[in-house]
C-alpha atoms as a PDB file:
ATOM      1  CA  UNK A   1     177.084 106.083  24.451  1.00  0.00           C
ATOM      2  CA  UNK A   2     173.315 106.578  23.954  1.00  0.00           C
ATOM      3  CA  UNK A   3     171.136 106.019  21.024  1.00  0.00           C
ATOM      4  CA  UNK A   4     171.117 109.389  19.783  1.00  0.00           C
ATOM      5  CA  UNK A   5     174.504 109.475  19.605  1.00  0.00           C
ATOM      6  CA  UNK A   6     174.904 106.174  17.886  1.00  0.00           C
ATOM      7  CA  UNK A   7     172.707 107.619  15.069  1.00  0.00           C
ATOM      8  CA  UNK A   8     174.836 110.819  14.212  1.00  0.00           C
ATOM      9  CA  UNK A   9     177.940 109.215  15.116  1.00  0.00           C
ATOM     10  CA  UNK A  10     176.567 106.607  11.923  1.00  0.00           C
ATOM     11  CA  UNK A  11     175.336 109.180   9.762  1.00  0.00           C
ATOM     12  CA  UNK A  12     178.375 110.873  10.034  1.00  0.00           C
ATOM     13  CA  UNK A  13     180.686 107.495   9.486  1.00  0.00           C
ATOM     14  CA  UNK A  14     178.452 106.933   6.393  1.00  0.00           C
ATOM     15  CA  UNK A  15     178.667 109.940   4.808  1.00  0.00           C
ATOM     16  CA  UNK A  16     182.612 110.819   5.748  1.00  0.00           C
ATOM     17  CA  UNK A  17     184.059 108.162   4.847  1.00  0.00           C
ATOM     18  CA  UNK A  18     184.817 107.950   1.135  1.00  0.00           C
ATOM     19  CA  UNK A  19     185.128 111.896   0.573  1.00  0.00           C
ATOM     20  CA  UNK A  20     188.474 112.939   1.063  1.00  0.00           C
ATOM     21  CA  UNK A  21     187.786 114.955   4.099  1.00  0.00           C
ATOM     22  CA  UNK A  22     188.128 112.283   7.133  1.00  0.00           C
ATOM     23  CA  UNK A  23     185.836 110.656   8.760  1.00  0.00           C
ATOM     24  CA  UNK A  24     187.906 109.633  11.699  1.00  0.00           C
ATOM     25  CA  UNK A  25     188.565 113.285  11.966  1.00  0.00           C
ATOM     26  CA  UNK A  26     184.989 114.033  11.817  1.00  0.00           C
ATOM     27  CA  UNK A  27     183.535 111.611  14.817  1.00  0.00           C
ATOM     28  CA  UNK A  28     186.550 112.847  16.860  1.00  0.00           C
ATOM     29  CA  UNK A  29     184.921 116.241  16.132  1.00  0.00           C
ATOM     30  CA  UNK A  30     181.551 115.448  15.947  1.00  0.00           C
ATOM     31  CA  UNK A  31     181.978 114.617  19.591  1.00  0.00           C
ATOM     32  CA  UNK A  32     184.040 117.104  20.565  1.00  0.00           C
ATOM     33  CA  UNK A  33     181.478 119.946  19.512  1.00  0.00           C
ATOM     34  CA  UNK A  34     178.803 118.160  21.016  1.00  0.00           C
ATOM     35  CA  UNK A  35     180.195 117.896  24.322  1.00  0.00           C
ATOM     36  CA  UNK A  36     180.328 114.140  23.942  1.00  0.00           C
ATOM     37  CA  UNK A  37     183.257 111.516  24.734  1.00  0.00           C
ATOM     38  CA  UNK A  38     185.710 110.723  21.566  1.00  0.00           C
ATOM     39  CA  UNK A  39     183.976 107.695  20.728  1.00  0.00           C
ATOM     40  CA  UNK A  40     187.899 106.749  19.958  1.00  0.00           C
ATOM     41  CA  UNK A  41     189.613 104.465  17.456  1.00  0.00           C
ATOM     42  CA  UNK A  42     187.778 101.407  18.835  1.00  0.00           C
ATOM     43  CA  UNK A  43     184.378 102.247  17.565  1.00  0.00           C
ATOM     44  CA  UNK A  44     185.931 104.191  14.546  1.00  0.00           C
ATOM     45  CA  UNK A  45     187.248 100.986  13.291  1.00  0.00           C
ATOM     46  CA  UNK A  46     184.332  98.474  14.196  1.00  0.00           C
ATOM     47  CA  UNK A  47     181.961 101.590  12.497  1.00  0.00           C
ATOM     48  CA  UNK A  48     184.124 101.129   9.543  1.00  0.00           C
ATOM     49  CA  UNK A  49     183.336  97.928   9.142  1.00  0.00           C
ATOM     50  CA  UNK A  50     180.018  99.086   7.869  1.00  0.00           C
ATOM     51  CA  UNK A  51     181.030 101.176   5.249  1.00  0.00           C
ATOM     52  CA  UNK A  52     183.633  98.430   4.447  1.00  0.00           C
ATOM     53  CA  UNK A  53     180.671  96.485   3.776  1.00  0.00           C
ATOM     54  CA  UNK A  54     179.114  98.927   1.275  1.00  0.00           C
ATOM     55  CA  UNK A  55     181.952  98.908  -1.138  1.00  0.00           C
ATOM     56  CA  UNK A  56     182.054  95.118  -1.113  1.00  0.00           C
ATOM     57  CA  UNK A  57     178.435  95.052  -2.390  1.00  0.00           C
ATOM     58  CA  UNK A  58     178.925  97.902  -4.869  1.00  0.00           C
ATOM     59  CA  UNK A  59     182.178  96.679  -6.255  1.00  0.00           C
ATOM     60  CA  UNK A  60     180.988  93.269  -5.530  1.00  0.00           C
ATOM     61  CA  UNK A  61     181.623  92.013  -9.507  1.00  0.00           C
ATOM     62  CA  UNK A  62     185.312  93.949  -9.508  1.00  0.00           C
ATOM     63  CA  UNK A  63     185.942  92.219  -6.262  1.00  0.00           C
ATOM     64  CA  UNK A  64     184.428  88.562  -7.575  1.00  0.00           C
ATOM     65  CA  UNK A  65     186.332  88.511 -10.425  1.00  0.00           C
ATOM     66  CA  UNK A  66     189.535  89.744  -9.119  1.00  0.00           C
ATOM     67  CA  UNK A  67     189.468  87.220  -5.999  1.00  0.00           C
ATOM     68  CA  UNK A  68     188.664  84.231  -8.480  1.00  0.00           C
ATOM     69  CA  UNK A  69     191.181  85.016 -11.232  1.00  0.00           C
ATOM     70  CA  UNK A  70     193.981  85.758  -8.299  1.00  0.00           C
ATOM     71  CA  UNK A  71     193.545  82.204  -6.627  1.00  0.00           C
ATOM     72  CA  UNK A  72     193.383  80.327  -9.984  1.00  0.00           C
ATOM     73  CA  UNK A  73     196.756  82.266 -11.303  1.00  0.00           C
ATOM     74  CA  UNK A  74     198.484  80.623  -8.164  1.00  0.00           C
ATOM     75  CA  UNK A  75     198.377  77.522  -9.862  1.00  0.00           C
ATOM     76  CA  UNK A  76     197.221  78.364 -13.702  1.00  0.00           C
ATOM     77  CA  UNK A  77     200.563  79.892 -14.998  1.00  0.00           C
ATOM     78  CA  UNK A  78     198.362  81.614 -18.081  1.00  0.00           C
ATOM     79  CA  UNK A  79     195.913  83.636 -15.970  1.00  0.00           C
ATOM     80  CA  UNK A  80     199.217  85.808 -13.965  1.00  0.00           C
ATOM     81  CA  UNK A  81     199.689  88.127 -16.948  1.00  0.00           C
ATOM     82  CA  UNK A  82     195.833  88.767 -16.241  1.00  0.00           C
ATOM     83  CA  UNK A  83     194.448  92.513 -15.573  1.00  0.00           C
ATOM     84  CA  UNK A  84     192.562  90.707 -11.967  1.00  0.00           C
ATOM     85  CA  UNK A  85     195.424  88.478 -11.567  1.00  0.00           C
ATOM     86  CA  UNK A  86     198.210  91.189 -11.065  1.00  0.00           C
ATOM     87  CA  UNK A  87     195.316  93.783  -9.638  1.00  0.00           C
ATOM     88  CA  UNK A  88     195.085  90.710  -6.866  1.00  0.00           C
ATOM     89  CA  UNK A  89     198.983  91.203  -5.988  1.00  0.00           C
ATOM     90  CA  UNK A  90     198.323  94.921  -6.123  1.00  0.00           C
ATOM     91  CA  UNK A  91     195.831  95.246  -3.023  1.00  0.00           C
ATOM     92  CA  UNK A  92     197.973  92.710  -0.785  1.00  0.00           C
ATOM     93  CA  UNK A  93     201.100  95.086  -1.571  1.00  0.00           C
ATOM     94  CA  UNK A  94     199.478  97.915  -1.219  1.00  0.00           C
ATOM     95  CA  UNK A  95     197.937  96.996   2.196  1.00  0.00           C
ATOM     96  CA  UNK A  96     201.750  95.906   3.493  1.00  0.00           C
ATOM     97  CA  UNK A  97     202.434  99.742   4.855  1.00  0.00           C
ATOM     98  CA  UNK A  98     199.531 100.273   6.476  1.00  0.00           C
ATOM     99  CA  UNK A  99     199.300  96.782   8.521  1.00  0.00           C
ATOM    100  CA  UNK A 100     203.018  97.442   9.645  1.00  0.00           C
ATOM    101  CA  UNK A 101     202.573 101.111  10.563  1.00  0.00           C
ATOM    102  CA  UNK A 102     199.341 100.545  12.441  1.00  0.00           C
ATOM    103  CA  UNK A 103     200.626  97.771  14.446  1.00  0.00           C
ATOM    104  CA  UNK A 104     204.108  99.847  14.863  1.00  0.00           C
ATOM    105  CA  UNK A 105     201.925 103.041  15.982  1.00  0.00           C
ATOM    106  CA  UNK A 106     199.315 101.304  17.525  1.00  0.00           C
ATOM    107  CA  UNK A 107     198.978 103.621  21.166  1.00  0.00           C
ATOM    108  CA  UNK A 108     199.911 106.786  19.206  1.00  0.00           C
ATOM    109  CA  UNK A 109     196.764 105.922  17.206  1.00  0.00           C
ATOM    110  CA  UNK A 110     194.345 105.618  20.269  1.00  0.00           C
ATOM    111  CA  UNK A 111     196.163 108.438  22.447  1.00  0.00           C
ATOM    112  CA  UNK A 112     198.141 111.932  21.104  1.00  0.00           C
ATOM    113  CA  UNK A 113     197.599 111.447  17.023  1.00  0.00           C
ATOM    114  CA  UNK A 114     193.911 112.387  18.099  1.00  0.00           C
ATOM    115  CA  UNK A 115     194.695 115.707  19.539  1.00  0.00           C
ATOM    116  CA  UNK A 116     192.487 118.389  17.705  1.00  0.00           C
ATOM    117  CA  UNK A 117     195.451 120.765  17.309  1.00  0.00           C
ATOM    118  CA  UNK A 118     197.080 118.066  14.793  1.00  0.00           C
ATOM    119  CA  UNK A 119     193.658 117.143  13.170  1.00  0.00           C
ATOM    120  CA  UNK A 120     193.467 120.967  12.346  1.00  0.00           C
ATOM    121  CA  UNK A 121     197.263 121.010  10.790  1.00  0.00           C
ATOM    122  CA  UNK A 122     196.449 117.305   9.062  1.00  0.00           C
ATOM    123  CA  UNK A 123     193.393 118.837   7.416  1.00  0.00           C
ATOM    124  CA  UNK A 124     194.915 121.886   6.226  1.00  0.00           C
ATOM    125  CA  UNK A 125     198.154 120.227   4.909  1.00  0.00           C
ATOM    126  CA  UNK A 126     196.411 117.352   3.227  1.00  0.00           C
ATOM    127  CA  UNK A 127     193.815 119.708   1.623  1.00  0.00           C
ATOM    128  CA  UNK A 128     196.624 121.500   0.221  1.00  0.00           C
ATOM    129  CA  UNK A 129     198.086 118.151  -1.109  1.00  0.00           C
ATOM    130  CA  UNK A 130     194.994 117.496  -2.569  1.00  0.00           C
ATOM    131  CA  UNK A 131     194.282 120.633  -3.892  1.00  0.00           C
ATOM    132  CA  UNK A 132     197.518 120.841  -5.783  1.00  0.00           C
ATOM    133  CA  UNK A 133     197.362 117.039  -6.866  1.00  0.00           C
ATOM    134  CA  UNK A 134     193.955 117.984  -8.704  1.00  0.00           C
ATOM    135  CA  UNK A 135     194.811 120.950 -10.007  1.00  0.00           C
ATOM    136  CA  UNK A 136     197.815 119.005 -11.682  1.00  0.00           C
ATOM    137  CA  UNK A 137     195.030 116.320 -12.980  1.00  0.00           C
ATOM    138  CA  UNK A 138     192.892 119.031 -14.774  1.00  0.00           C
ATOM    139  CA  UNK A 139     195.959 120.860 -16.180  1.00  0.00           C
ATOM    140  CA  UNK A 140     196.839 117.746 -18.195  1.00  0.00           C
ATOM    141  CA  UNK A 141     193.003 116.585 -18.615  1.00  0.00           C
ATOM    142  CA  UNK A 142     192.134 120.378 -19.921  1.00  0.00           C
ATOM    143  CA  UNK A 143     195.215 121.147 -22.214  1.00  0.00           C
ATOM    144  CA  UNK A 144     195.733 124.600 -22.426  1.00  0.00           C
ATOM    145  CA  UNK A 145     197.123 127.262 -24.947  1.00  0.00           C
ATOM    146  CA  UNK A 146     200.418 126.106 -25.210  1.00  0.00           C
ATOM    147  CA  UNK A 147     199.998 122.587 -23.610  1.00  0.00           C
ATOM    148  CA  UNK A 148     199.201 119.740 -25.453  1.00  0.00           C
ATOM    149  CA  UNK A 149     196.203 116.960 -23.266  1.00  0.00           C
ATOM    150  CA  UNK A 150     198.289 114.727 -21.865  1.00  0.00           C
ATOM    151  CA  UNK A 151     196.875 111.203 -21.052  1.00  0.00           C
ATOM    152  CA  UNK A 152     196.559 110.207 -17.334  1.00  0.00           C
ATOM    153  CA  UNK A 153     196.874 106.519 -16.147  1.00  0.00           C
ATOM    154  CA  UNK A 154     194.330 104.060 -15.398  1.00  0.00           C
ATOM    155  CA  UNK A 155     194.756 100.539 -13.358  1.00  0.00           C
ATOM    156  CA  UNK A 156     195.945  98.844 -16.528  1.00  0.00           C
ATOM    157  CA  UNK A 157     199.143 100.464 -15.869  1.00  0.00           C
ATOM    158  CA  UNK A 158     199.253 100.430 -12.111  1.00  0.00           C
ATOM    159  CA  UNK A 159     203.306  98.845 -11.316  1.00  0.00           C
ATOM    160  CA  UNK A 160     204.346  97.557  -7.811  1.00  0.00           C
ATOM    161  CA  UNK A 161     205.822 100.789  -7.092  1.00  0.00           C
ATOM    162  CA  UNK A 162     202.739 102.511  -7.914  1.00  0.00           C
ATOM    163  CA  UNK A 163     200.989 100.191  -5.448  1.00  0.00           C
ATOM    164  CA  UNK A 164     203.733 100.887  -2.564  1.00  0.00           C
ATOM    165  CA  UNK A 165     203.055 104.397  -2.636  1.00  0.00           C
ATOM    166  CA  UNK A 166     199.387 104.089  -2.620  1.00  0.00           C
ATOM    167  CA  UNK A 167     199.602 101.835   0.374  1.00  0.00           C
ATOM    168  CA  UNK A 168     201.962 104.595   1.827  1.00  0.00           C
ATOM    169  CA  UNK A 169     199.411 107.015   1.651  1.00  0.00           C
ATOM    170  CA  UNK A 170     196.744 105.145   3.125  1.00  0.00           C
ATOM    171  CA  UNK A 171     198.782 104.531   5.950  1.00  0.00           C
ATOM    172  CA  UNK A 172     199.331 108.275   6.318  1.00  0.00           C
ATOM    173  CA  UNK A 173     195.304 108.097   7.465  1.00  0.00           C
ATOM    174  CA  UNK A 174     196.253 106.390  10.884  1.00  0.00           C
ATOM    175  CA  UNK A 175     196.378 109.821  11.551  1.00  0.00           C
ATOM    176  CA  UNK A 176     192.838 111.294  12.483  1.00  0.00           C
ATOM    177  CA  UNK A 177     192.403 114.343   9.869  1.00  0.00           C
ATOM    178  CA  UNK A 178     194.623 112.886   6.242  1.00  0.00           C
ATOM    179  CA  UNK A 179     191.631 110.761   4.993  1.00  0.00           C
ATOM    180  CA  UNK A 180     192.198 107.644   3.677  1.00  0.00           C
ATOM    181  CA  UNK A 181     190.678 108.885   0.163  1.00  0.00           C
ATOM    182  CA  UNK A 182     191.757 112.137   0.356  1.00  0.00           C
ATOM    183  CA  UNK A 183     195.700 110.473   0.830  1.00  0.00           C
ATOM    184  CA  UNK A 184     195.599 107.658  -1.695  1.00  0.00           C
ATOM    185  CA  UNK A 185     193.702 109.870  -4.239  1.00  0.00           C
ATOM    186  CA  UNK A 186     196.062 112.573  -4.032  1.00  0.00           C
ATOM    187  CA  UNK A 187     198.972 110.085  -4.173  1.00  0.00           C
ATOM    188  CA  UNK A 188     197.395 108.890  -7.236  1.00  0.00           C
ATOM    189  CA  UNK A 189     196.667 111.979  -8.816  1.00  0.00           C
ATOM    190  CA  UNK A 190     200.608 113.143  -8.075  1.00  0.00           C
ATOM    191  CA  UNK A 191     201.404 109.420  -9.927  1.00  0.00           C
ATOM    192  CA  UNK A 192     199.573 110.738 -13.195  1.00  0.00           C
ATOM    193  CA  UNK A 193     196.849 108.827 -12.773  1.00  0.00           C
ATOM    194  CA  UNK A 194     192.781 109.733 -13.501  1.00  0.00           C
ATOM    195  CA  UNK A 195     191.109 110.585 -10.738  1.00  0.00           C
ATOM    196  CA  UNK A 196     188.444 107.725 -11.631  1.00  0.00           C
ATOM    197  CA  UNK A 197     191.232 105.126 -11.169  1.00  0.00           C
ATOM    198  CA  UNK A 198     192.947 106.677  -8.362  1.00  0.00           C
ATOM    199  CA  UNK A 199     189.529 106.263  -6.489  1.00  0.00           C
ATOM    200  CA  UNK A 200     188.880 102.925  -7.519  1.00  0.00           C
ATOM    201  CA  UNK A 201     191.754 101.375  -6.315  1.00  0.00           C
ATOM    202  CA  UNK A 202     192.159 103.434  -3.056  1.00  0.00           C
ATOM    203  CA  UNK A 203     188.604 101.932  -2.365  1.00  0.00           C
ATOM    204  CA  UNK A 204     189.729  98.240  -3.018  1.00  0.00           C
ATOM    205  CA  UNK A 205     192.596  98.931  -1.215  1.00  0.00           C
ATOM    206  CA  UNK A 206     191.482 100.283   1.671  1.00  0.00           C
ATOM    207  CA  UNK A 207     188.927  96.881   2.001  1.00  0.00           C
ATOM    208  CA  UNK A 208     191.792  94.624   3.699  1.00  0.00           C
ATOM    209  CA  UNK A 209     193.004  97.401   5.882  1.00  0.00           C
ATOM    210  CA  UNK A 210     189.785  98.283   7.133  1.00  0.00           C
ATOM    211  CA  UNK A 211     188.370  95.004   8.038  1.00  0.00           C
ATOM    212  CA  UNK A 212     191.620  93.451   9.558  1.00  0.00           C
ATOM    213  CA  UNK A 213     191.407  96.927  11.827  1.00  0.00           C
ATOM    214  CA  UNK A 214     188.161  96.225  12.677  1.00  0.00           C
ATOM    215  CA  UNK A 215     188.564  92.385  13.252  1.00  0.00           C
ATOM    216  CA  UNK A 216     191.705  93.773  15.606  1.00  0.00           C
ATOM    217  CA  UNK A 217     189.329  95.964  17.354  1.00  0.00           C
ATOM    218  CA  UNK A 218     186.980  93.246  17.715  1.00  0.00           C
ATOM    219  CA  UNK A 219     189.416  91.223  19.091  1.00  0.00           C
ATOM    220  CA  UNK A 220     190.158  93.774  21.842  1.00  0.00           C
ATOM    221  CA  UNK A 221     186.472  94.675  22.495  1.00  0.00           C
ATOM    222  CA  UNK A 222     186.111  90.532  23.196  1.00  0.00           C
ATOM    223  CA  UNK A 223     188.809  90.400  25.695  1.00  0.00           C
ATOM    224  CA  UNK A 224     187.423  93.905  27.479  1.00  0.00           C
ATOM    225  CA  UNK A 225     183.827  94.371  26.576  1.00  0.00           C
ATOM    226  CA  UNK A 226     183.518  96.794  29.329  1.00  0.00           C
ATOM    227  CA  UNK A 227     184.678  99.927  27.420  1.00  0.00           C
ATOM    228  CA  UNK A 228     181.946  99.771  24.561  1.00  0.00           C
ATOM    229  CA  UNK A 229     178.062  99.656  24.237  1.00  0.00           C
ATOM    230  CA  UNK A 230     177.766  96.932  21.764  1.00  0.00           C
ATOM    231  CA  UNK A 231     174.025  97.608  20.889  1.00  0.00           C
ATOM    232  CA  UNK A 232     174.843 101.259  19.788  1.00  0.00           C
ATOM    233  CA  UNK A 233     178.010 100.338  17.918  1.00  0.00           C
ATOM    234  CA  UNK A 234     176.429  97.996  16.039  1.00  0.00           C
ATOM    235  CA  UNK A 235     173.436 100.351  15.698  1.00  0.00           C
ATOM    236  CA  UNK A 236     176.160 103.037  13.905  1.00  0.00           C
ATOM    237  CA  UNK A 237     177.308 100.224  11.911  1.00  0.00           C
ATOM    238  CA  UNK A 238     174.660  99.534  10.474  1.00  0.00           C
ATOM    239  CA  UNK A 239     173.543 103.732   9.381  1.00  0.00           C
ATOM    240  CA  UNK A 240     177.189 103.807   8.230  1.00  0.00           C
ATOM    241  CA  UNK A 241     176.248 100.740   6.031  1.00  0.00           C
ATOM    242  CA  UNK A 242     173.204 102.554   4.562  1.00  0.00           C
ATOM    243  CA  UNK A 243     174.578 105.885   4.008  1.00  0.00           C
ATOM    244  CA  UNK A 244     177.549 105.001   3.189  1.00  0.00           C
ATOM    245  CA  UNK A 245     176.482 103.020  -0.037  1.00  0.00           C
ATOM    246  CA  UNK A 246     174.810 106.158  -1.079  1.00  0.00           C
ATOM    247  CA  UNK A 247     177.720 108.398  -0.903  1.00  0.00           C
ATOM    248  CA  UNK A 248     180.166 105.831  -2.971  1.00  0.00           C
ATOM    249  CA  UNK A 249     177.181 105.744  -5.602  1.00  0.00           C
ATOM    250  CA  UNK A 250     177.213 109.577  -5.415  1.00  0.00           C
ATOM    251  CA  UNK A 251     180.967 109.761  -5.671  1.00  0.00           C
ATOM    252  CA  UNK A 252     182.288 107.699  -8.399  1.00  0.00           C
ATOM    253  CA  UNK A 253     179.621 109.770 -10.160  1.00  0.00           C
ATOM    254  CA  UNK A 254     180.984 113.513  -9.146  1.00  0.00           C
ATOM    255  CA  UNK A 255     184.710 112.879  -9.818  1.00  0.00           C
ATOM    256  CA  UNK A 256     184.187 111.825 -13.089  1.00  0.00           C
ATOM    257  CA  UNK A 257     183.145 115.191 -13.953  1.00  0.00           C
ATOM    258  CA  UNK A 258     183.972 116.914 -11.582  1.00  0.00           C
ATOM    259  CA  UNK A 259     187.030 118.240  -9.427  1.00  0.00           C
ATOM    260  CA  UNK A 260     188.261 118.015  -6.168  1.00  0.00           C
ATOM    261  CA  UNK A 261     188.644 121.826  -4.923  1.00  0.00           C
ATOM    262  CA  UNK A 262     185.114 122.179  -2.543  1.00  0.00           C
ATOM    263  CA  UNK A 263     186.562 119.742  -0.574  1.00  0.00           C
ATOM    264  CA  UNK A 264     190.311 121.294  -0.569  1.00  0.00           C
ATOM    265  CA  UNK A 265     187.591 124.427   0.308  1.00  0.00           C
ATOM    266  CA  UNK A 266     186.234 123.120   3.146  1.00  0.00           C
ATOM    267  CA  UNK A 267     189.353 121.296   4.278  1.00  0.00           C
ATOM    268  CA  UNK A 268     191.221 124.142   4.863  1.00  0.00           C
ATOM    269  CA  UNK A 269     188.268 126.015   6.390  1.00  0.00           C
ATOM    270  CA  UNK A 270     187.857 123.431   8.658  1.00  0.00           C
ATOM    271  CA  UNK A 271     191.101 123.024  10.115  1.00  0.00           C
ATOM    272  CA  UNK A 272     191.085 127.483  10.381  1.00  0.00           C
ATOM    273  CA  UNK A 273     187.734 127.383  12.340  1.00  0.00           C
ATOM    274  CA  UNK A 274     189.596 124.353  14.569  1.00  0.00           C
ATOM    275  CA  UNK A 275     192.613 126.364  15.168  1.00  0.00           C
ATOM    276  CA  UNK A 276     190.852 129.226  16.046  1.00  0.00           C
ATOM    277  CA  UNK A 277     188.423 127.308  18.599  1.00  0.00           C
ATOM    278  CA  UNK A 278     191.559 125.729  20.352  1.00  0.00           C
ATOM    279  CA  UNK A 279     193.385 128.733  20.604  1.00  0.00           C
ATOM    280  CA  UNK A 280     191.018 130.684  21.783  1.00  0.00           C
ATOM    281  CA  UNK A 281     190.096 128.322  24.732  1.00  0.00           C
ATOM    282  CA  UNK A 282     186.612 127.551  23.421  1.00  0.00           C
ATOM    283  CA  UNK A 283     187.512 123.973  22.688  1.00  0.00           C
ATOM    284  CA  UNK A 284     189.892 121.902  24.362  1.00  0.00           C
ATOM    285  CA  UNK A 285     192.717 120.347  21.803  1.00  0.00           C
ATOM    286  CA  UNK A 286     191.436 116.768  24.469  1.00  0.00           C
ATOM    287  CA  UNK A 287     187.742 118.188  24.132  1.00  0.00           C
ATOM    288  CA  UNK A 288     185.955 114.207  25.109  1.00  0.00           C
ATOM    289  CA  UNK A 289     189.107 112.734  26.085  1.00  0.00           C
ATOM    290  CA  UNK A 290     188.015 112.913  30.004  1.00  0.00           C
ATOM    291  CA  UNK A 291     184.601 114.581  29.589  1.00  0.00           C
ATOM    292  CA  UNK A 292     185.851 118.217  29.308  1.00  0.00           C
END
């Protein structure tokens, strides 16, 4: 991997991400239109460690507080009914399906779940998901003539269930072309809940998951070095880092007003375009795979 492509496989980490369009999806065909290798799940997860990193400094007091009141509620029996306390249990729940199924799926991951043909179908499907999970959020957040505003949910009401299907969806994003935003927001938003708090806890979820895949990855990369170029990995890392703080800043900002549907947009327009290059021979659905 060179330095160039380092820097726009980063940028495009960074700024992928936390919109619910896919960012594995995205370096997979990033590379694939460039004529590069996949960069493949290796480097996706160590890149991810980067962005990882930017939600831990921007939720860094939600994160502080929740980690301290969680470890004093295993022995203070008064701080368990806490908001951070329970929110604690929450994100180790909620990671449970996604550890499992990534350790279960492990080869499918690095081999045919990165075949362009199903990133096309994932980001079609998914943006439809999402499109009708937000359209369902602004119909009770807008009222209408003969609909009274109904009240969404926020984390204060988050149950164990709630978490279990969260953590379901997320683990629907081993799959290069869900997202993991895109799946635990539109699992949220299908739950009742605002799409504020739908994105705030996908984000703390998705911390554990990511850096346990990453520290996996490492693990791997330690034992056979000789598959990855360490200086620009950690050279994408680091532009993921940078741009990726920006887009999270940008983001919690635009949902609050704003809905999801140029994203379902350019989902769906995405995955067309990638159907239409496969199956008319201009790309190859292993485009990278073995330098084609």
């Amino acid at each position: 991997m060179s330095w160039f492509e380092s820097l726009i496989l980063g940028l495009v980490q960074g700024l992928t991400e936390f919109l619910p369009i896919s960012s594995s999806a995205h370096l997979r065909l990033t590379a694939a239109f460039a004529g590069w290798h996949d960069p493949g799940a290796a480097f996706t997860a160590i890149t991810q460690i980067g962005t990882e990193a930017a939600v831990l400094i921007y939720f860094r007091k939600d994160i502080a507080r929740i980690i301290s009141t969680w470890f004093r509620s295993l022995y203070t029996r008064a701080l368990r009914s806490e908001q951070d306390a329970k929110m604690g249990w929450l994100v180790i729940v909620g990671s449970i399906p996604i550890g499992v199924l990534g350790l279960a799926f492990k080869e499918q991951i690095e081999g045919p779940f990165r075949d362009l043909r199903l990133i096309a179908t994932t980001l079609i499907v998914m943006g439809i998901v999402l499109g009708i999970a937000d359209r369902l959020a602004a119909r009770d957040e807008e009222g209408g003539r003969h609909r009274a505003i109904r009240e969404r949910k926020t984390l204060s009401d988050l149950s164990v269930k709630d978490g279990l299907v969260f953590g379901l969806c997320q683990a629907m994003a081993l799959i290069p072309g869900v997202s993991r935003s895109g799946a635990t927001i539109s699992g949220g938003l299908l739950l009742g809940f605002t799409r504020e708090a739908a994105a705030r806890y996908s984000f703390l979820l998705a911390i554990p998951a990511v850096l346990a895949s990453g520290a996996f990855e490492l693990l791997d990369v330690v034992e056979d070095p000789g598959h990855i170029s360490w200086g620009p990995t950690v050279f994408a890392t680091l532009i993921a880092f940078f741009v990726g703080y920006a887009v999270i800043a940008w983001f919690m900002r635009f949902i609050s007003t704003k809905s999801f549907m140029p994203f379902v947009i350019y989902r769906i327009l995405l995955g067309i375009v990638l159907f239409v290059l496969v199956g008319t021979d201009v790309l190859s659905p292993h485009a990278g795979e073995s330098g084609d």
